[in-house]
Protein backbone atom coordinates (compact mmCIF):
# COMPACT_ATOMS: atom_id res chain seq x y z
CA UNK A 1 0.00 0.00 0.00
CA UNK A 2 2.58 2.13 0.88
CA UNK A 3 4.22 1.95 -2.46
CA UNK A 4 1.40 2.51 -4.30
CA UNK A 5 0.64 5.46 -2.63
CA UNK A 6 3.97 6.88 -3.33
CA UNK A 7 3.75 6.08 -6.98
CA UNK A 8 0.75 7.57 -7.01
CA UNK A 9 2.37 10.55 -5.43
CA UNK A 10 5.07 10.61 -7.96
CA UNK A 11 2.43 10.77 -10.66
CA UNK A 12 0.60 13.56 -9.26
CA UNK A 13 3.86 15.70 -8.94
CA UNK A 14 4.87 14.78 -12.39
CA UNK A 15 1.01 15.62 -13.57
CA UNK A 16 1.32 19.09 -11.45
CA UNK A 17 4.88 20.27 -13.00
CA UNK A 18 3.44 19.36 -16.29
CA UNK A 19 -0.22 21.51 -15.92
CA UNK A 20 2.14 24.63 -14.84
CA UNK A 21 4.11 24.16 -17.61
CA UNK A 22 1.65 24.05 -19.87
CA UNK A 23 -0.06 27.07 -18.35
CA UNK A 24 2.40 29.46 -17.58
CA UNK A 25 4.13 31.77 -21.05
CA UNK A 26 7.82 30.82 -21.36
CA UNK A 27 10.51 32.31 -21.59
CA UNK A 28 12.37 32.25 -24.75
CA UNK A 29 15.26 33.75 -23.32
CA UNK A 30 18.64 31.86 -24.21
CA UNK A 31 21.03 31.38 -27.11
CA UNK A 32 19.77 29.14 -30.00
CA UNK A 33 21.43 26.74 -32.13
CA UNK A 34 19.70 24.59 -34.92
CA UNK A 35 20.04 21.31 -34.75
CA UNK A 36 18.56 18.11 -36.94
CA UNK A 37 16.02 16.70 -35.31
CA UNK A 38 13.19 16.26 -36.53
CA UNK A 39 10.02 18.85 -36.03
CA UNK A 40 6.80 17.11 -34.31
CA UNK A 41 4.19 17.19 -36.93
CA UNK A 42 5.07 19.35 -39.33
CA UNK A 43 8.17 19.25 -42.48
CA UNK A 44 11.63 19.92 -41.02
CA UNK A 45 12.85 22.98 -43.62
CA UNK A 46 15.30 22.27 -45.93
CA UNK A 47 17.69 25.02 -44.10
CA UNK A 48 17.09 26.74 -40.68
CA UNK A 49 14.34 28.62 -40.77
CA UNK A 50 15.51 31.54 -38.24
CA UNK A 51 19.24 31.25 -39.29
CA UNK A 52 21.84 28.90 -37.49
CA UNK A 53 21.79 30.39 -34.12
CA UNK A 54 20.24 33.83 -32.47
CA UNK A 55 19.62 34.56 -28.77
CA UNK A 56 16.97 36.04 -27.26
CA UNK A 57 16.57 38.03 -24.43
CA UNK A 58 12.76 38.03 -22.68
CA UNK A 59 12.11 40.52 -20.51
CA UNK A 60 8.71 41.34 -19.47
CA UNK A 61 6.73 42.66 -22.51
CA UNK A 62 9.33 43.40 -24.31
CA UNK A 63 12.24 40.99 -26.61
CA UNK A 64 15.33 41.59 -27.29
CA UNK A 65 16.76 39.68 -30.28
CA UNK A 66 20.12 39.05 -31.00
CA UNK A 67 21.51 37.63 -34.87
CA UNK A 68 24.83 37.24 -35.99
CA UNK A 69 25.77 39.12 -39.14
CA UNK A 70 28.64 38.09 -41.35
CA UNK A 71 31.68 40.16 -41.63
CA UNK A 72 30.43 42.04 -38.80
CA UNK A 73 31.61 41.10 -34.99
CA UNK A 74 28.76 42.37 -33.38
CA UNK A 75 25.61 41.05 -33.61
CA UNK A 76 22.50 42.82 -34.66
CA UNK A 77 19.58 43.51 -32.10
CA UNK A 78 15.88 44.88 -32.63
CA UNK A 79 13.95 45.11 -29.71
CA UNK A 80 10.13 43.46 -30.12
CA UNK A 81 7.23 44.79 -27.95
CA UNK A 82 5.12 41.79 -27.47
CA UNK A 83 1.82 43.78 -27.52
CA UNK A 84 1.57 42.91 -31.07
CA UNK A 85 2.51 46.87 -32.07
CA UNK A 86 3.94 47.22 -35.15
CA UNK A 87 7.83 47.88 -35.17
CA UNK A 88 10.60 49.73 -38.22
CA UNK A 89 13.34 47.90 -38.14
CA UNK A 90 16.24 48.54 -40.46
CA UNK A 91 18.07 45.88 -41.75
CA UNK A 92 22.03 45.80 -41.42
CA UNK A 93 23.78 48.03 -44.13
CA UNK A 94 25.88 46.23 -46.59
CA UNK A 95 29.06 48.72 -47.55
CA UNK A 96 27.51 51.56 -50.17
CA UNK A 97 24.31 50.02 -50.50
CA UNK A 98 21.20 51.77 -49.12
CA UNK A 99 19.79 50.25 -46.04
CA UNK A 100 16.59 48.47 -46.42
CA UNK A 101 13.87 47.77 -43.60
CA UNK A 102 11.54 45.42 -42.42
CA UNK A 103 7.87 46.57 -40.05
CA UNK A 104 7.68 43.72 -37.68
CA UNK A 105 5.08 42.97 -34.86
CA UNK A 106 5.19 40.08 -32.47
CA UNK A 107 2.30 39.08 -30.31
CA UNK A 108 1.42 35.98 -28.57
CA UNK A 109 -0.87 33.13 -29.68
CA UNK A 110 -1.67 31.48 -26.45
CA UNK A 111 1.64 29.85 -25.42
CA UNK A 112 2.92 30.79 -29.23
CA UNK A 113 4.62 33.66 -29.33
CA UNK A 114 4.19 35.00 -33.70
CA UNK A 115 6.84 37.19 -35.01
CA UNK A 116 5.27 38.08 -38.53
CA UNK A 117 7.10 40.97 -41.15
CA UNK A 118 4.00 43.09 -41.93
CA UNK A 119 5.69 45.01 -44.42
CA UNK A 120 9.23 45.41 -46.37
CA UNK A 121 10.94 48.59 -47.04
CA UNK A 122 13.35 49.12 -50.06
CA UNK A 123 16.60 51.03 -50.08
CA UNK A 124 16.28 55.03 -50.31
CA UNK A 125 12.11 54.62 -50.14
CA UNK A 126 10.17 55.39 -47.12
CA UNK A 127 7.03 53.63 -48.35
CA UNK A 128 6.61 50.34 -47.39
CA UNK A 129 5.32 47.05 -49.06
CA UNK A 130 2.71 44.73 -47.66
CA UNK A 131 4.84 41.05 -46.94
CA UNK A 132 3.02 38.54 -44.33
CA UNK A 133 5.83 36.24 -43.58
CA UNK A 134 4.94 34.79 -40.17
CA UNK A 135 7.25 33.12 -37.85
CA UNK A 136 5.61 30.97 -34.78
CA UNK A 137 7.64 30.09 -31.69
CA UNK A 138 7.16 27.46 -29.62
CA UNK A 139 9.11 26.20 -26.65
CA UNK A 140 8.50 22.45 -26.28
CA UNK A 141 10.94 22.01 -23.49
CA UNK A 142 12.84 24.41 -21.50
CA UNK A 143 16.19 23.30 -23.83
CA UNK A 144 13.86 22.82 -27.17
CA UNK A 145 11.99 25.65 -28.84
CA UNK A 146 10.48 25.15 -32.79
CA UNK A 147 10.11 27.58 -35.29
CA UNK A 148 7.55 27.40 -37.93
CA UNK A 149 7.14 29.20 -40.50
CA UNK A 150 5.89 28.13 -44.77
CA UNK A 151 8.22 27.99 -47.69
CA UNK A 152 8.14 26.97 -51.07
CA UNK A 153 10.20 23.93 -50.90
CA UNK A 154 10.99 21.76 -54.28
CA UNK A 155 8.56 21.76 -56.99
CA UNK A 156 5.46 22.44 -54.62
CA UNK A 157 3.43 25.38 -56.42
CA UNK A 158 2.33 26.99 -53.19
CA UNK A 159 4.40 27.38 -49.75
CA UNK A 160 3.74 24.44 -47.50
CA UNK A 161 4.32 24.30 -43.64
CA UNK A 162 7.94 23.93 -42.39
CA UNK A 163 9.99 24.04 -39.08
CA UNK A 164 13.00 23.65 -37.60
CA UNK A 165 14.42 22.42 -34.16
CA UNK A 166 16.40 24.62 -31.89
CA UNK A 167 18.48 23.60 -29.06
CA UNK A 168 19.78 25.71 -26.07
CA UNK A 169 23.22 26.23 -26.09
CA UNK A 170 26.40 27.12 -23.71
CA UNK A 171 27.46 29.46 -26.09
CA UNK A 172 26.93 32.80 -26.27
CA UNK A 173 27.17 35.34 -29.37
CA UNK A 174 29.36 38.34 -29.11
CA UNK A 175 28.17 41.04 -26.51
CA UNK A 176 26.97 44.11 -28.24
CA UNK A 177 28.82 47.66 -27.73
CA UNK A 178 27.26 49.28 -24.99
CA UNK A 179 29.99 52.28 -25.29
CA UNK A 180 28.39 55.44 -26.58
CA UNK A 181 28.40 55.41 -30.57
CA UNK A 182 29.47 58.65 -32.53
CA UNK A 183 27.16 61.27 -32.26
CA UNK A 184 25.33 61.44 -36.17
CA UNK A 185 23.43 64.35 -37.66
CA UNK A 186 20.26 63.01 -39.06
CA UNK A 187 19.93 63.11 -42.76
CA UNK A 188 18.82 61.60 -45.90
CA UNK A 189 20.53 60.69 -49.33
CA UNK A 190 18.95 63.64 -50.99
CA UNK A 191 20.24 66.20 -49.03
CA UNK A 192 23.77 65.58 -50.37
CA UNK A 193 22.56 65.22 -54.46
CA UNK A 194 24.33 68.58 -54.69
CA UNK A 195 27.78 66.65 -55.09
CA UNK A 196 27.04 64.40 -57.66
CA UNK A 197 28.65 64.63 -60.98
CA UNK A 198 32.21 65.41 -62.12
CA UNK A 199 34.43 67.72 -60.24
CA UNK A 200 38.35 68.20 -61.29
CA UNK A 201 40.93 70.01 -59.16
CA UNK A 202 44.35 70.74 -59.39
CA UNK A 203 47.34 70.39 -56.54
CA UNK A 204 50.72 71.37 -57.51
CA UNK A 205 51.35 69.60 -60.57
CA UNK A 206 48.98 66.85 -60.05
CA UNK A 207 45.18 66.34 -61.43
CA UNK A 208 42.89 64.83 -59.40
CA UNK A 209 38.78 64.30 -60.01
CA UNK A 210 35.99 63.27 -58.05
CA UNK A 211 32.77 61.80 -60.24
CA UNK A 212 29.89 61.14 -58.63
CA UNK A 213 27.22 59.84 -59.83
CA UNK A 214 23.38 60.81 -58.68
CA UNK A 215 21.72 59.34 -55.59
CA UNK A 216 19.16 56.51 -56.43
CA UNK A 217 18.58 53.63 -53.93
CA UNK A 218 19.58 55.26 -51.06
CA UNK A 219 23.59 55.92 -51.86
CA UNK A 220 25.37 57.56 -54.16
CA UNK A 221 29.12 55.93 -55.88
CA UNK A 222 32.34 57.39 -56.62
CA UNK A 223 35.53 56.84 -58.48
CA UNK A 224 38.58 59.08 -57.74
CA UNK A 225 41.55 59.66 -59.49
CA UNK A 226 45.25 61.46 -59.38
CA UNK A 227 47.55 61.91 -62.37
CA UNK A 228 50.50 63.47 -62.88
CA UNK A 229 52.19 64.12 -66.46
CA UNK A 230 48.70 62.27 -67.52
CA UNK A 231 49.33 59.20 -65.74
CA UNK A 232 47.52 58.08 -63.01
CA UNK A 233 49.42 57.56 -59.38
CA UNK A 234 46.37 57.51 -57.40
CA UNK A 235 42.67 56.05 -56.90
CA UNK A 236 39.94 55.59 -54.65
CA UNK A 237 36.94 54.54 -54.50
CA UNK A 238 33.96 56.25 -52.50
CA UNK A 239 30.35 56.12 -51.66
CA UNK A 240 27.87 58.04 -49.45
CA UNK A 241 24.86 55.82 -48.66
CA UNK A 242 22.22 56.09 -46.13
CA UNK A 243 22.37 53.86 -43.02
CA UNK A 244 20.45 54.17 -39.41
CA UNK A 245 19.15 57.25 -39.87
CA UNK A 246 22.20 59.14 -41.18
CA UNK A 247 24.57 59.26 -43.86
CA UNK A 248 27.76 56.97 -43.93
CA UNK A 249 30.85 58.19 -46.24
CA UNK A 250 33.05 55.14 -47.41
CA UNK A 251 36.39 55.67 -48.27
CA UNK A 252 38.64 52.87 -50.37
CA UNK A 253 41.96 54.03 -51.12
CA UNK A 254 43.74 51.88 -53.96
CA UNK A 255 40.86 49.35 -53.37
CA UNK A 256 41.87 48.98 -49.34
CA UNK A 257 39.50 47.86 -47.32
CA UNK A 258 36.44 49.98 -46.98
CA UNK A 259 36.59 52.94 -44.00
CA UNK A 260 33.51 54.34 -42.52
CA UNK A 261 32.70 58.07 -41.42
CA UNK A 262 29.64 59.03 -40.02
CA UNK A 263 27.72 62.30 -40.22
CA UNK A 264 28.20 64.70 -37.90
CA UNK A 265 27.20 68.00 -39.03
CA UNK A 266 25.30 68.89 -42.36
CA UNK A 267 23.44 71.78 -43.74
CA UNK A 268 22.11 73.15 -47.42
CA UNK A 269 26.25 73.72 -48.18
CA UNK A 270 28.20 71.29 -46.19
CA UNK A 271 28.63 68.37 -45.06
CA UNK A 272 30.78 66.72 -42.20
CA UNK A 273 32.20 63.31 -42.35
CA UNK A 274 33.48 61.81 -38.82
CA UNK A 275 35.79 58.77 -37.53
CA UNK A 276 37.75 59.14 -34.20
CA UNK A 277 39.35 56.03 -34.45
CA UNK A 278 40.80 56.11 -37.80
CA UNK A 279 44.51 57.24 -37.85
CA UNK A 280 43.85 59.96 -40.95
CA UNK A 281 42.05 61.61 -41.93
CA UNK A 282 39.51 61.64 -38.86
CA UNK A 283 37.12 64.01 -40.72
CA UNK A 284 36.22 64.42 -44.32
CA UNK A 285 33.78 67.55 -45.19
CA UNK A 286 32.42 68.50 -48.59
CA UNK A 287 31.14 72.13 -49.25
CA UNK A 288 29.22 74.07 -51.58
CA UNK A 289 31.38 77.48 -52.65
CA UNK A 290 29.61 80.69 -53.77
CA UNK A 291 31.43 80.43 -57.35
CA UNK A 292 30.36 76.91 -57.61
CA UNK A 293 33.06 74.85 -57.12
CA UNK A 294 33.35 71.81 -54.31
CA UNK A 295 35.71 71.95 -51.64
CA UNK A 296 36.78 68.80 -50.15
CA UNK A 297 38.95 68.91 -46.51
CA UNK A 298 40.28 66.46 -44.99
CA UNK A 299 41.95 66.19 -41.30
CA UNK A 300 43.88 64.81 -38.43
CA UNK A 301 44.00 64.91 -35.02
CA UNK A 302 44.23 68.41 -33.69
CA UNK A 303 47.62 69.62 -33.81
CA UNK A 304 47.93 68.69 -38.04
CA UNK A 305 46.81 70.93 -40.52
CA UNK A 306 44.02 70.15 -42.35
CA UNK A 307 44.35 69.50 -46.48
CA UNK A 308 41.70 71.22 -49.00
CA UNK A 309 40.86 70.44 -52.77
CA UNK A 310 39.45 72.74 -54.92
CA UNK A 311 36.99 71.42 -57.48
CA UNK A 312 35.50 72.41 -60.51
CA UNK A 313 32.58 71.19 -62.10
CA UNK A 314 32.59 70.04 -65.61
């Protein structure tokens, strides 16, 4: 008797961890790695549905999520209300491209918690396209959370149902900056069209140009050259392009890896190109002159003198 009745005791404790489970929302926080098993009742996708890994942080109503991003040593976090509001996220900039967006809202479905993408946003627009790509999260064990989502998947005419398996895992992405970020000047690609086209200059008894070409997309390209005695000694290659609400200047020298400078200052005849950390220049500024030529300056650290070009239009 005595045995049965702790059985049965067993049982019950098992039955009552198992009803507060079920009941209670869970918590989704944890870092995420995709893994092969098999999804309960629906496809397993053909690749992971929510990329290899991600962590999430849950916190109240509101998620934090966290998703690696190649070539970049950060990872990239959005922040999801989970009141089902709608949310502009923008999408990580790829060097001299415009940045492109997604409008997001995440809401929970009992103990489902659905991130869908309402709506898409295209480089250099600021109207947004319908999309309805929905994304339903389910924890089936502290250590096991599914993602399902649909997908066209071989010949199949219409998207079917697919999901994949995640597992919790010891390790952790990269922590994200929390030092204060360069202070940028908002702006937009179109306040800068004023320094498209091409500009030549002279310096001693070298020729150097600057062409531009015209925004479109959200960024605008550049070749520049030097030549002395008509042959070229010098080139770079440049790009202003719009990226988290301001305007990112990208400067290649002799096809070296890309440098970034943010914008710090702007206004209808200048604008101010920042980055502390590199050795030089630090700054980069491009202004409008009365005669209309382009002046381009370029800096150091405090105690060197700053270098200007002269341009001309042709």
């Amino acid at each position: 008797m005595r045995s049965t009745i702790g059985t049965l005791t067993g049982l019950v404790i098992v039955f009552s961890g198992s009803f507060v489970w079920a009941q209670q929302r869970p918590d989704f926080s944890g870092n995420w790695q995709a893994v092969k098993d098999a999804p309960p009742a629906v496809a397993a996708a053909p690749t992971p549905v929510f990329g290899d890994r991600f962590a999430v942080k849950q916190n109240g109503q509101t998620l934090l999520l966290f998703r690696p991003v190649r070539g970049r040593q950060e990872p990239f976090m959005t922040t999801h209300p989970l009141d089902g509001a709608e949310t502009r996220i923008m999408l990580p900039a790829r060097t001299c491209l415009g940045q492109s967006g997604q409008v997001v809202k995440t809401a929970w479905e009992g103990n489902t918690l659905v991130y869908t993408i309402t709506g898409n946003l295209a480089p250099g627009s600021t109207a947004t396209t319908a999309a309805g790509l929905r994304y339903a999260f389910r924890l089936d064990m502290p250590d096991t959370l599914v993602i399902q989502t649909t997908m066209r998947t071989g010949t199949a005419a219409e998207p079917v149902a697919v999901a994949t398996v995640y597992k919790k895992s010891a390790e952790a992405l990269p922590a994200v900056d929390a030092r204060a970020k360069l202070n940028s000047a908002a702006a937009t690609i179109a306040q800068v069209e004023w320094i498209a086209g091409t500009w030549i200059g002279a310096q001693g008894t070298a020729t150097i140009e600057e062409r531009w070409t015209s925004q479109a997309g959200g960024s605008m390209l550049a070749v520049s050259r030097t030549l002395r005695a008509g042959v070229m000694s010098e080139f770079e290659f440049l790009c202003i392009s719009e990226r988290d609400g301001t305007l990112v200047y990208t400067a290649m020298p002799n096809a070296a890896a890309p440098t970034d400078f943010t914008l710090t200052r702007i206004d209808a005849e200048s604008a101010t190109f920042e980055n502390p950390a590199h050795d030089f220049p630090k700054m980069v500024r491009y202004a409008k002159r009365s005669d209309g030529s382009l002046e381009a300056t370029i800096s150091g650290s405090a105690n060197q003198k700053p270098t200007t070009f002269v341009f001309k239009k042709q």
